[in-house]
C-alpha atoms as a PDB file:
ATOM      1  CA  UNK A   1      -6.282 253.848 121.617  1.00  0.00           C
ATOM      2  CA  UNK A   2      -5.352 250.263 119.777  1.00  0.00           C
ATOM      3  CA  UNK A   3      -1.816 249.928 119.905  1.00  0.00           C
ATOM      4  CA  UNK A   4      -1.982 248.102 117.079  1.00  0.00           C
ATOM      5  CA  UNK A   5      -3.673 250.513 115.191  1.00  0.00           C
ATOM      6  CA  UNK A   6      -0.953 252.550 115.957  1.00  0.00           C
ATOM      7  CA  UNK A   7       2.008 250.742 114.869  1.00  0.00           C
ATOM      8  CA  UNK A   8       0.481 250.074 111.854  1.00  0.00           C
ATOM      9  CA  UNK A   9      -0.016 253.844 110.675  1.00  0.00           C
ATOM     10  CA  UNK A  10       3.559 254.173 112.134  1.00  0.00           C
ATOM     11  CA  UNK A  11       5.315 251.328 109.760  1.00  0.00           C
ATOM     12  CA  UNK A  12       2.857 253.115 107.088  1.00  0.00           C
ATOM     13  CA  UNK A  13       3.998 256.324 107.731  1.00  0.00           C
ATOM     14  CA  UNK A  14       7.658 255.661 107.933  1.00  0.00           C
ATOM     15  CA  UNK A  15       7.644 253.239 104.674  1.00  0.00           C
ATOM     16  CA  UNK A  16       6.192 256.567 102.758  1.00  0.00           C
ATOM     17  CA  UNK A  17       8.755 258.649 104.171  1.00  0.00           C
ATOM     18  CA  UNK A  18      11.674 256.447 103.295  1.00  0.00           C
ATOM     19  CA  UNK A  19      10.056 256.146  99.514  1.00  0.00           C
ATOM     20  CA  UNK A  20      10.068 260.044  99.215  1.00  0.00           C
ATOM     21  CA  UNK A  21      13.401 259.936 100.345  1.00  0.00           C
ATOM     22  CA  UNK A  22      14.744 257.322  98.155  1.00  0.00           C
ATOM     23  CA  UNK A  23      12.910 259.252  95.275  1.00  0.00           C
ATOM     24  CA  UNK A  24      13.569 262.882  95.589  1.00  0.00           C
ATOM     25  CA  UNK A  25      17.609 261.477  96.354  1.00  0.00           C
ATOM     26  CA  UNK A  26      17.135 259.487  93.308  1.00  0.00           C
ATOM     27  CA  UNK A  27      19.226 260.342  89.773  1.00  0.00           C
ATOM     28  CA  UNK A  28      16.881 260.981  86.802  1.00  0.00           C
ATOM     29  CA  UNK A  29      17.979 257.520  85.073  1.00  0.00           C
ATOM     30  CA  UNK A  30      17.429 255.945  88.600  1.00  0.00           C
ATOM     31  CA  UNK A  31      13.724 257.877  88.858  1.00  0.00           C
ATOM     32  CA  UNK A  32      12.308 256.628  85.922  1.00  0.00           C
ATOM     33  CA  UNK A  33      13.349 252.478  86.853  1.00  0.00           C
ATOM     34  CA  UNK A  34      11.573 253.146  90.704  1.00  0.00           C
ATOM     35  CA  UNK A  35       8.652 254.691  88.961  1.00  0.00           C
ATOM     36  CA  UNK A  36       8.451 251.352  86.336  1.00  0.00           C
ATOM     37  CA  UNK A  37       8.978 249.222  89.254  1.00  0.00           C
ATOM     38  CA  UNK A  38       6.387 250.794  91.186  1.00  0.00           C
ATOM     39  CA  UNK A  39       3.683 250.339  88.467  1.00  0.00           C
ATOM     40  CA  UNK A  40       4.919 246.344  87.923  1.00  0.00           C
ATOM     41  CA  UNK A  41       4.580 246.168  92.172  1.00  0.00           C
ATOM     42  CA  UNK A  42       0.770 247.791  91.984  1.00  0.00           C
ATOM     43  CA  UNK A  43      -0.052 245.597  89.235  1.00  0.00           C
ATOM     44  CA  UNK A  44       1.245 242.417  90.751  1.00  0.00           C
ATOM     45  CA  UNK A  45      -0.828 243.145  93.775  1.00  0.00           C
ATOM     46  CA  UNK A  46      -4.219 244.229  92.270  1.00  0.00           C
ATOM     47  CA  UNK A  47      -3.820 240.320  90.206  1.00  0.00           C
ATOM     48  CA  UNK A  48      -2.886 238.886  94.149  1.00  0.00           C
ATOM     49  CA  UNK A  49      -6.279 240.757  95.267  1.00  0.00           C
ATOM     50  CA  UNK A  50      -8.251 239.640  92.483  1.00  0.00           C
ATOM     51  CA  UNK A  51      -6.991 236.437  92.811  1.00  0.00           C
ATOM     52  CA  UNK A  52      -7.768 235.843  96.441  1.00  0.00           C
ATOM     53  CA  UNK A  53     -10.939 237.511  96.211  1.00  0.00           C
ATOM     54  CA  UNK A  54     -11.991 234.579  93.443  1.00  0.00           C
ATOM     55  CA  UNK A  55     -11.078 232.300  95.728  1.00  0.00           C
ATOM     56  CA  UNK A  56     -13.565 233.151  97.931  1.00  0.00           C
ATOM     57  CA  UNK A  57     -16.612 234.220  96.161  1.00  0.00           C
END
């Protein structure tokens, strides 16, 4: 077993939890700004992929 592989899935695992805690402890107001920051933070990082993908093709 890679213990890298395994700290990885742990940080990954632990990051989700902490995001379904934030959001299920989350006010309705305060839902609805992590849920429009989430889609700006996706979209940021699809243009960062695309953008280093040019870069090499």
């Amino acid at each position: 077993m890679d213990l890298k592989s395994v700290a990885k899935g742990a940080a990954a695992g632990a990051a989700v939890g902490f995001a379904c805690y934030v959001f299920s402890s989350a006010k309705p107001m305060k839902k609805r700004n992590i849920k429009k920051d989430a889609g700006k933070t996706l979209k940021a990082a699809e243009n960062l992929i695309n953008d280093i993908t040019s870069v090499f093709m």
